[in-house]
C-alpha atoms as a PDB file:
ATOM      1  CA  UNK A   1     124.880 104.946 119.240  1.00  0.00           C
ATOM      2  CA  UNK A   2     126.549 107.141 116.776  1.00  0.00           C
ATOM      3  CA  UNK A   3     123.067 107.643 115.265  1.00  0.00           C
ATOM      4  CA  UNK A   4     123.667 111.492 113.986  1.00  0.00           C
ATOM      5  CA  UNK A   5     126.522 110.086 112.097  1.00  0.00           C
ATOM      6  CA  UNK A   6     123.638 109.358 109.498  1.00  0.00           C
ATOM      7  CA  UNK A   7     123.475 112.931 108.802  1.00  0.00           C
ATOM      8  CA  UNK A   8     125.209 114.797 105.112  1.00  0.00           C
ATOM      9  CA  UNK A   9     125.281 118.022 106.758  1.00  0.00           C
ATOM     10  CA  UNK A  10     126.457 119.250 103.262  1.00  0.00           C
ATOM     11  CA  UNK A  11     122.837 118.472 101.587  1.00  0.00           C
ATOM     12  CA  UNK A  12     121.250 121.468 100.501  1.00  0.00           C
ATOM     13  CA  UNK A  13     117.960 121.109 102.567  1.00  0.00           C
ATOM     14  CA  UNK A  14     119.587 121.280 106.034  1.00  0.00           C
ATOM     15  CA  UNK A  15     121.435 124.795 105.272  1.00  0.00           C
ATOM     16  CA  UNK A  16     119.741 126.206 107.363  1.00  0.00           C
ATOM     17  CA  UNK A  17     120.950 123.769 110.457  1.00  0.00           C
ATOM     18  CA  UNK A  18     124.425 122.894 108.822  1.00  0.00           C
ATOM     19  CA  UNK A  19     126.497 125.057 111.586  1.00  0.00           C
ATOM     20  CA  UNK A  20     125.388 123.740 114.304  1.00  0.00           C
ATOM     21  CA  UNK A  21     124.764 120.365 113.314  1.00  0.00           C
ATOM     22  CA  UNK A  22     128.274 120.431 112.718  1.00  0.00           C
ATOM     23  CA  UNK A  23     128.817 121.776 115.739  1.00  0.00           C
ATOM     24  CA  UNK A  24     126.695 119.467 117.643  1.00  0.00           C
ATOM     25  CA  UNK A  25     128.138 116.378 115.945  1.00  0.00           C
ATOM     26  CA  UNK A  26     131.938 117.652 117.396  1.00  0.00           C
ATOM     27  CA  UNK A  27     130.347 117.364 120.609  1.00  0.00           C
ATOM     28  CA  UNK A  28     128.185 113.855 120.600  1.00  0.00           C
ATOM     29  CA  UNK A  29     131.774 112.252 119.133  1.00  0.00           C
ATOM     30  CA  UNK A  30     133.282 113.416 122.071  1.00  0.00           C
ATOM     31  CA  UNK A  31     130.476 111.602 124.279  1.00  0.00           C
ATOM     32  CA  UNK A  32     128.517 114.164 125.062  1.00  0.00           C
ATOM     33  CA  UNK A  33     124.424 113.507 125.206  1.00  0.00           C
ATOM     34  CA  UNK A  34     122.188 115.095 122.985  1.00  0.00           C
ATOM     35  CA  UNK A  35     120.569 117.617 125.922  1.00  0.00           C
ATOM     36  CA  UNK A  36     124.106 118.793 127.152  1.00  0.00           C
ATOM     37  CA  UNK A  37     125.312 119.574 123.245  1.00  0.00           C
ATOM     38  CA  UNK A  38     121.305 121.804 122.467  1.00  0.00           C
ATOM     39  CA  UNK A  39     122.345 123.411 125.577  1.00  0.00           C
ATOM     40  CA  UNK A  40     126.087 123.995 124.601  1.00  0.00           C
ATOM     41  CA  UNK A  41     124.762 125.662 121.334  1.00  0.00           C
ATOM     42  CA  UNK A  42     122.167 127.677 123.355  1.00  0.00           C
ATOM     43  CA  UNK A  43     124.507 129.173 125.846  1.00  0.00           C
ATOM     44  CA  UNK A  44     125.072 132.974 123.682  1.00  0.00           C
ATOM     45  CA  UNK A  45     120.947 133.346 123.007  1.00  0.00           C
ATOM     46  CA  UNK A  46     119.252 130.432 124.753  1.00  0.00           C
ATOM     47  CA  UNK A  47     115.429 130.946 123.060  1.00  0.00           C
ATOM     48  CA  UNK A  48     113.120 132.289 126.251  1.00  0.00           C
ATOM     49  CA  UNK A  49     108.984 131.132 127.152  1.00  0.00           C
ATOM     50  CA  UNK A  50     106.760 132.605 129.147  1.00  0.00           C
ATOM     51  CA  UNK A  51     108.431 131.380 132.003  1.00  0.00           C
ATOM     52  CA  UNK A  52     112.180 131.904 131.455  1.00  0.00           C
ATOM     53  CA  UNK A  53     114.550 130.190 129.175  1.00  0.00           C
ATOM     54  CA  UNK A  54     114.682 127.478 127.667  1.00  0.00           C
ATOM     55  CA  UNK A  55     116.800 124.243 128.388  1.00  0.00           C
ATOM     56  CA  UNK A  56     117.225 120.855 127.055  1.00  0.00           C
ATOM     57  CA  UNK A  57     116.299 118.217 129.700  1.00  0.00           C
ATOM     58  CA  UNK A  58     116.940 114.325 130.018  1.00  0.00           C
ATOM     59  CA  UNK A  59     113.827 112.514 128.893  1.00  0.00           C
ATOM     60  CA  UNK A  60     113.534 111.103 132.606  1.00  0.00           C
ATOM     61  CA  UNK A  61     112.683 114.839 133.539  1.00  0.00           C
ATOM     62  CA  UNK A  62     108.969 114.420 132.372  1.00  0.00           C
ATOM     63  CA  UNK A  63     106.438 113.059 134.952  1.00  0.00           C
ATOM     64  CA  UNK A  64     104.576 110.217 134.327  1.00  0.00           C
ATOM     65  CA  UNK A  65     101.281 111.428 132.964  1.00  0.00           C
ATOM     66  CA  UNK A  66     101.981 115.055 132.209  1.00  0.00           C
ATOM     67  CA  UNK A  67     101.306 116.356 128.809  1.00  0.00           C
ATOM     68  CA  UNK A  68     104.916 116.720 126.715  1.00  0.00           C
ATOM     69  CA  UNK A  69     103.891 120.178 125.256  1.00  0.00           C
ATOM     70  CA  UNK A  70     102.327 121.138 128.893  1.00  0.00           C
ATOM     71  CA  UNK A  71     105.370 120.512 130.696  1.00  0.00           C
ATOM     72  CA  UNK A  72     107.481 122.665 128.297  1.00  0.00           C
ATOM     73  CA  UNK A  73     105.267 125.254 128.694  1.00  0.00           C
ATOM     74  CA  UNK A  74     105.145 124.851 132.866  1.00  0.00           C
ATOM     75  CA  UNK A  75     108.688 124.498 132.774  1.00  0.00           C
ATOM     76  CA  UNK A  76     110.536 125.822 129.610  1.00  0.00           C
ATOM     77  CA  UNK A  77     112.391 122.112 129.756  1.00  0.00           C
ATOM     78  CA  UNK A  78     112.133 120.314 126.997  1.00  0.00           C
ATOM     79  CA  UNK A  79     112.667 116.764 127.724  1.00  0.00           C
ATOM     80  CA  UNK A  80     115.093 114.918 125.081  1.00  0.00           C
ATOM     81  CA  UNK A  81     116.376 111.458 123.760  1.00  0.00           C
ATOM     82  CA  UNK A  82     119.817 110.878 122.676  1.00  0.00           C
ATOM     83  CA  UNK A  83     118.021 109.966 119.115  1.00  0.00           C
ATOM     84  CA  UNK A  84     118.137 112.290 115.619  1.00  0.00           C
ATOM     85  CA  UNK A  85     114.278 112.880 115.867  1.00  0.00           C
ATOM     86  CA  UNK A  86     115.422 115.080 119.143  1.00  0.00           C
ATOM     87  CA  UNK A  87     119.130 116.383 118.068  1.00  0.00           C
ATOM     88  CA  UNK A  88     116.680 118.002 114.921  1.00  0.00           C
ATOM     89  CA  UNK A  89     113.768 119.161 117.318  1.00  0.00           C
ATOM     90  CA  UNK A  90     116.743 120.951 119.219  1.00  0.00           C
ATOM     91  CA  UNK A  91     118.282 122.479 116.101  1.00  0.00           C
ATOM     92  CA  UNK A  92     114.528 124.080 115.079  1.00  0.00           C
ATOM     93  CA  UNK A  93     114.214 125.696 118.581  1.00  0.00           C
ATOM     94  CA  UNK A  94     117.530 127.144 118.170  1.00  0.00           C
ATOM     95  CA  UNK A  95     116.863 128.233 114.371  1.00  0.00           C
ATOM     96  CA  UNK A  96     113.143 129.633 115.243  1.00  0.00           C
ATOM     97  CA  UNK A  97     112.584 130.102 118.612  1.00  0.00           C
ATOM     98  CA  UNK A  98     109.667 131.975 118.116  1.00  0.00           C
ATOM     99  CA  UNK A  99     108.057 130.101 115.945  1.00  0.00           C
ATOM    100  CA  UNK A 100     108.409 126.870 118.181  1.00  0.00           C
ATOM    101  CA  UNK A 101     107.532 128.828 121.125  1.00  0.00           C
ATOM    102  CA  UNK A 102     104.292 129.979 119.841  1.00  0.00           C
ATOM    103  CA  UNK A 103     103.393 126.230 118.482  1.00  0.00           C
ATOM    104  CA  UNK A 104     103.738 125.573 122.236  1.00  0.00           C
ATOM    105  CA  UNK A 105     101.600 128.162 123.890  1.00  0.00           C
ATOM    106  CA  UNK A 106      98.848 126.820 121.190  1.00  0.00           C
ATOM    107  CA  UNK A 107      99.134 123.255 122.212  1.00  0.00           C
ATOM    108  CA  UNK A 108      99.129 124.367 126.216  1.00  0.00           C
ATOM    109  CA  UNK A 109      96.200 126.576 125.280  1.00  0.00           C
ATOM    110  CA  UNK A 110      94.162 123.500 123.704  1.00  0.00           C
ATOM    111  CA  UNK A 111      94.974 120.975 126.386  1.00  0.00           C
ATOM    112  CA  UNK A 112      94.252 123.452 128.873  1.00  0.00           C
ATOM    113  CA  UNK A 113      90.704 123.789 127.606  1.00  0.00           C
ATOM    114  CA  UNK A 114      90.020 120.137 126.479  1.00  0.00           C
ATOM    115  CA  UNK A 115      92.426 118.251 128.468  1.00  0.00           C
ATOM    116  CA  UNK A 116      94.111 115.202 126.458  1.00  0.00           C
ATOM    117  CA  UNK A 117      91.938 112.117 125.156  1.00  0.00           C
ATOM    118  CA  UNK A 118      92.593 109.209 122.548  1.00  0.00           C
ATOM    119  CA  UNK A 119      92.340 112.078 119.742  1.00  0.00           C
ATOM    120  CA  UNK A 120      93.557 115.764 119.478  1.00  0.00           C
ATOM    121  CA  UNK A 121      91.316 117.641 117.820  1.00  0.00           C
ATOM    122  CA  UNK A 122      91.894 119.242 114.758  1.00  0.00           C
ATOM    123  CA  UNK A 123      94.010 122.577 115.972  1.00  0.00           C
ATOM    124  CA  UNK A 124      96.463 120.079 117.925  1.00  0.00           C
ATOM    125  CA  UNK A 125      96.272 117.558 114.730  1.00  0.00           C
ATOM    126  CA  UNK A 126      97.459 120.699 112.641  1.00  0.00           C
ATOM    127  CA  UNK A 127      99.817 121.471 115.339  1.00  0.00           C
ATOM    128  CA  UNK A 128     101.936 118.424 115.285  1.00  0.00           C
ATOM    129  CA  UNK A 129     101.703 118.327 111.746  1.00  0.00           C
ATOM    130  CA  UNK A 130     103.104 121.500 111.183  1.00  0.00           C
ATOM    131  CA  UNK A 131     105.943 120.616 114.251  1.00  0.00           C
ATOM    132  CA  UNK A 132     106.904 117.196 112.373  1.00  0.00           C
ATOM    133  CA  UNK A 133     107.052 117.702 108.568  1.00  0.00           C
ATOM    134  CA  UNK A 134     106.071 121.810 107.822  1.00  0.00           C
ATOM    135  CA  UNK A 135     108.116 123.419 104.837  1.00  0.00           C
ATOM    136  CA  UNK A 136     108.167 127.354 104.610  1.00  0.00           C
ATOM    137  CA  UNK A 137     108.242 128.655 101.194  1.00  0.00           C
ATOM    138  CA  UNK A 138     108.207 131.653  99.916  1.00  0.00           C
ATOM    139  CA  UNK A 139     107.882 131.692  96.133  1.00  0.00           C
ATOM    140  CA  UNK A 140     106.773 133.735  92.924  1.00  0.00           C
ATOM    141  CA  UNK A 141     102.633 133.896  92.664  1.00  0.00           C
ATOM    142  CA  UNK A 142     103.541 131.477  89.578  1.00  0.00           C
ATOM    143  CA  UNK A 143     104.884 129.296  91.277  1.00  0.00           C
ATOM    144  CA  UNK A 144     102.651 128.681  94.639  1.00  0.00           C
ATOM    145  CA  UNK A 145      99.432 128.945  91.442  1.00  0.00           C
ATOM    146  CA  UNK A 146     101.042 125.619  90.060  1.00  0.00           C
ATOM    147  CA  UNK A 147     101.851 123.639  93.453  1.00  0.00           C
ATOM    148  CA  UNK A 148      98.245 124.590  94.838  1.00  0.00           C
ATOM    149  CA  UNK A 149      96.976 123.294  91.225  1.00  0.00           C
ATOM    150  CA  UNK A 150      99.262 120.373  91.160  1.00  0.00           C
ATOM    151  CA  UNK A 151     100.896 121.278  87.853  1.00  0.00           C
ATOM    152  CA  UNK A 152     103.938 119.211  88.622  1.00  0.00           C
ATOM    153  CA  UNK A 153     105.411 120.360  84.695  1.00  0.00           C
ATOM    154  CA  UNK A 154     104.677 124.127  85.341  1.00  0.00           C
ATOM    155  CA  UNK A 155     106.262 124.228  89.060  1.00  0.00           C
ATOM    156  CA  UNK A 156     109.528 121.854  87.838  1.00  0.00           C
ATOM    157  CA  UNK A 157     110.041 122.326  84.404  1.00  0.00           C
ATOM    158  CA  UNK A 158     108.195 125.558  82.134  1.00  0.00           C
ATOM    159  CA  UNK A 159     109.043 127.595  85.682  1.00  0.00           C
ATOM    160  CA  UNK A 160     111.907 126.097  86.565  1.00  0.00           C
ATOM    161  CA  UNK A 161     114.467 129.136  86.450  1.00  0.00           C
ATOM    162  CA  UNK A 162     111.599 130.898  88.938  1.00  0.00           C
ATOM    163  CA  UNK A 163     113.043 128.500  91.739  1.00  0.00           C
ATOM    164  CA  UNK A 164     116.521 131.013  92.454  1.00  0.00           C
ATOM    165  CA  UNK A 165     113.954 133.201  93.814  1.00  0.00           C
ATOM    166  CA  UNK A 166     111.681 130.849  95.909  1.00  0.00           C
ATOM    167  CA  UNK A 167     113.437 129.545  98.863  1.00  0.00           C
ATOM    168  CA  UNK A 168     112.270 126.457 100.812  1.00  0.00           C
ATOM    169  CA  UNK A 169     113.062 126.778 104.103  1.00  0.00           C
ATOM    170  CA  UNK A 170     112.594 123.090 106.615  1.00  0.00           C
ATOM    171  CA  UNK A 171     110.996 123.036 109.554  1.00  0.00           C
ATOM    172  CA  UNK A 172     109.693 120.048 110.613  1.00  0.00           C
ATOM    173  CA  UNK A 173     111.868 118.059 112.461  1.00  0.00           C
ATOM    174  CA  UNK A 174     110.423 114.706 111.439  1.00  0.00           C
ATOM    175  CA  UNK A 175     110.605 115.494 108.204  1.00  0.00           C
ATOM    176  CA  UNK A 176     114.662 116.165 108.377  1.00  0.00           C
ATOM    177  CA  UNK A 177     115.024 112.615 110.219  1.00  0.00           C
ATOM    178  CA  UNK A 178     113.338 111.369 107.152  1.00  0.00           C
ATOM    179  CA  UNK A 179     115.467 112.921 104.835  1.00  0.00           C
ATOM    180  CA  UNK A 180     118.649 111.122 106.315  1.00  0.00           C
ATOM    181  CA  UNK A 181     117.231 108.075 103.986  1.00  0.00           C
ATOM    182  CA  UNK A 182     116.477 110.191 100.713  1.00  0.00           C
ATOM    183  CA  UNK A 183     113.562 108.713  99.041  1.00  0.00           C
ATOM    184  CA  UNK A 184     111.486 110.079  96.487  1.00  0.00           C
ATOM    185  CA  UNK A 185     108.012 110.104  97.498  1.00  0.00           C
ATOM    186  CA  UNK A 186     108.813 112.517 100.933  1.00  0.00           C
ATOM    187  CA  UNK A 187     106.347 115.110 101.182  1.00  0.00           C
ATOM    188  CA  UNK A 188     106.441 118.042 102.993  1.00  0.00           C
ATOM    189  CA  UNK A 189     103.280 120.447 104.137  1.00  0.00           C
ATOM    190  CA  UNK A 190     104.315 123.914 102.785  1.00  0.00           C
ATOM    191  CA  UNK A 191     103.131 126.681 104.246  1.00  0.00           C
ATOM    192  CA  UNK A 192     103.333 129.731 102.159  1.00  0.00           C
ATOM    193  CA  UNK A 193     104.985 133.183 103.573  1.00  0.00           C
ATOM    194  CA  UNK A 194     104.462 135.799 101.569  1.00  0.00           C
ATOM    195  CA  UNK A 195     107.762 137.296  99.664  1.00  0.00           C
ATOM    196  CA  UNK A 196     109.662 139.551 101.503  1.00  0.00           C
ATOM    197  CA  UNK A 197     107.668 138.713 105.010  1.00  0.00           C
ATOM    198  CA  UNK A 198     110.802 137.765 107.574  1.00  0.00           C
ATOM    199  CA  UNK A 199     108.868 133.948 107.387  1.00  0.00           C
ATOM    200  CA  UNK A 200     109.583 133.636 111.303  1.00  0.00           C
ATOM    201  CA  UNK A 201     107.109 136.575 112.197  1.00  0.00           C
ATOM    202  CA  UNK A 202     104.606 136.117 109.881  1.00  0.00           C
ATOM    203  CA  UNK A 203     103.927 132.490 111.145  1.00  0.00           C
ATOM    204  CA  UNK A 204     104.066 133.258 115.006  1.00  0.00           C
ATOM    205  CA  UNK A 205     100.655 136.295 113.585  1.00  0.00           C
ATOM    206  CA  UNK A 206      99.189 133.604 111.266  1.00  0.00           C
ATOM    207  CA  UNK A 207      99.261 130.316 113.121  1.00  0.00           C
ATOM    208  CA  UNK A 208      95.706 131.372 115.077  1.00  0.00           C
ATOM    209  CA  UNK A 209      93.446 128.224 115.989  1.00  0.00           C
ATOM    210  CA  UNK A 210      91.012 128.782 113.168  1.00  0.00           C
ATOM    211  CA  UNK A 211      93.319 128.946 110.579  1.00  0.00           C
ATOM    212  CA  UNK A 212      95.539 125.952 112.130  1.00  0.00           C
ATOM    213  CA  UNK A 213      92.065 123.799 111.993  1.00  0.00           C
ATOM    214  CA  UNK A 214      91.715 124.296 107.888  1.00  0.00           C
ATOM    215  CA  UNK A 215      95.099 123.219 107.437  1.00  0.00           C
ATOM    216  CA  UNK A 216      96.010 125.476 104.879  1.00  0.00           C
ATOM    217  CA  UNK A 217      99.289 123.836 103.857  1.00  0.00           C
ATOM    218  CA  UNK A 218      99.869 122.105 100.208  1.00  0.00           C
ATOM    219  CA  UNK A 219     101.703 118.486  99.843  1.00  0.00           C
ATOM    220  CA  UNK A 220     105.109 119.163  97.911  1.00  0.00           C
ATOM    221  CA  UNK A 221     107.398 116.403  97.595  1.00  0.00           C
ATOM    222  CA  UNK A 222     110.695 117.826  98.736  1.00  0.00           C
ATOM    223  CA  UNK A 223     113.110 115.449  96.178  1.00  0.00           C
ATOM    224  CA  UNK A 224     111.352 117.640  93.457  1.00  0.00           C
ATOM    225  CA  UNK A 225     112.801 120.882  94.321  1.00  0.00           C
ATOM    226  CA  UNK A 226     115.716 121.910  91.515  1.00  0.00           C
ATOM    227  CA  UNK A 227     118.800 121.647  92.741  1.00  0.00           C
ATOM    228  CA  UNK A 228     118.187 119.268  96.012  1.00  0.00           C
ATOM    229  CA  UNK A 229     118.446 116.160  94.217  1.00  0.00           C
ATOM    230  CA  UNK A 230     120.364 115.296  90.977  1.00  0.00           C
ATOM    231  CA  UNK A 231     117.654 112.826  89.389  1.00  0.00           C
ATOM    232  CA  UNK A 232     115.018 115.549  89.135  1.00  0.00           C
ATOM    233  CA  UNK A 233     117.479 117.148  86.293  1.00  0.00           C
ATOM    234  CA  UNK A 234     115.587 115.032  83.883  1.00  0.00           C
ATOM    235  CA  UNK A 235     111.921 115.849  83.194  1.00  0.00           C
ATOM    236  CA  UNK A 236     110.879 112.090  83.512  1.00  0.00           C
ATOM    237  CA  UNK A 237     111.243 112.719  87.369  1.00  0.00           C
ATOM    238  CA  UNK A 238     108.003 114.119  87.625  1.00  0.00           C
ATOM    239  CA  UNK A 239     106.503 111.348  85.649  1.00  0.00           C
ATOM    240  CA  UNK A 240     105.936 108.735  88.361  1.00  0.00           C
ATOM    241  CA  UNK A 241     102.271 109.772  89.452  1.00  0.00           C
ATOM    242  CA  UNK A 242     102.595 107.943  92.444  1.00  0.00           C
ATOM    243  CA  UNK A 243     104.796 110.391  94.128  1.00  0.00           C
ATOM    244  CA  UNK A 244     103.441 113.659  92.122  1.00  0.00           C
ATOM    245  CA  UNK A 245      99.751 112.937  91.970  1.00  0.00           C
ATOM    246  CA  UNK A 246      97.534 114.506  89.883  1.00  0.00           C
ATOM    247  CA  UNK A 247      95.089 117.428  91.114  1.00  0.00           C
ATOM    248  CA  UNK A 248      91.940 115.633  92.524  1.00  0.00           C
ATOM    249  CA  UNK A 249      88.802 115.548  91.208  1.00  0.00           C
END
């Protein structure tokens, strides 16, 4: 065990979660499991489904054959491992409980009209995508022109400065496990929020089946962003085209 001892609560991508992973990390080093400590940190404003509030179950609590997303939905349970892939899942629901309650009415809605098979579809596909590894950004028009070109020099360096005004806000949960092992070619799927939008509500209106299916996000390799990683202070960061690949076609 000891697995969230892995975690640098003091890196500047997990900000947003740096309280109550904190918080949550007093608790597991005092034995407690990772359900009991999401449900400690819940107790002032637990977040609240369709069919009452939420709580952090044991694993075990999931039938045999029952749909993960389904049974939070029937339940508002959300079954959890004592692993970091769950103590981050935890800290999103408690950061955007709106946002991860809507992903889950859209993947109840979808198996409840195509049941579950070998594949997903493309709306659950873009689902889970967005659930694991999403990044919401909202950024000067400059900027988000340069990522969706892939103009690694104009987003890093010539517009560098723009960056105090273009917050990148984590989501995915996956995607924070990942970052526990820094390495530079982590990519995130951005999903841009206008400036000025609260992120949160904007998301819960815009995440509608047809637009999930075009997956509308854009590949931005997190280790990039100014200020989240001291090698990217030099220009030759940006260099390796492996990691930031030049526009296609």
């Amino acid at each position: 065990m000891g697995f969230w001892r892995d975690v640098d609560w003091q890196r500047p991508w997990l900000g947003d979660y740096r309280a109550n992973g904190e918080a949550a990390c007093r608790w597991l080093d005092q034995g407690a499991r990772v359900a009991e400590t999401l449900n400690r940190l819940a107790e002032a404003a637990p977040p609240v489904l369709a069919v009452g509030p939420l709580r952090f179950v044991a694993q075990s609590a999931l039938p045999a054959g029952e749909p993960y997303e389904a049974f939070i939905a029937r339940t508002a349970g959300v079954p959890t491992r004592d692993n970091l892939h769950d103590l981050f899942n935890g800290l999103v629901w408690l950061r955007f409980p709106h946002l991860k309650r809507r992903l889950n009415e859209r993947q109840a809605e979808q198996i409840a009209l195509a049941g579950v098979s070998a594949t997903r579809g493309a709306v659950r596909d873009a689902l889970t995508l967005f659930d694991e590894n999403a990044a919401l950004w909202q950024a000067p028009p400059v900027l988000v022109d340069a990522l969706r070109r892939r103009d690694w020099a104009a987003l890093f360096v010539t517009h560098r400065a723009l960056w105090s005004a273009a917050p990148l806000t984590l989501f995915g949960h996956a995607l924070m496990e990942k970052l526990t092992q820094p390495r530079k070619p982590i990519t995130a799927h951005v999903w841009v929020v206008p400036q000025g939008a609260d992120a949160e509500t904007h998301l819960v209106e815009a995440l509608t089946p047809d637009r999930l299916a075009t997956k509308p996000h854009l590949p931005l390799p997190v280790l990039g962003v100014p200020g989240w990683w001291p090698p990217n202070e030099s220009r030759d960061f940006y260099a390796d085209d492996s990691v930031f690949r030049p526009p296609l076609g």
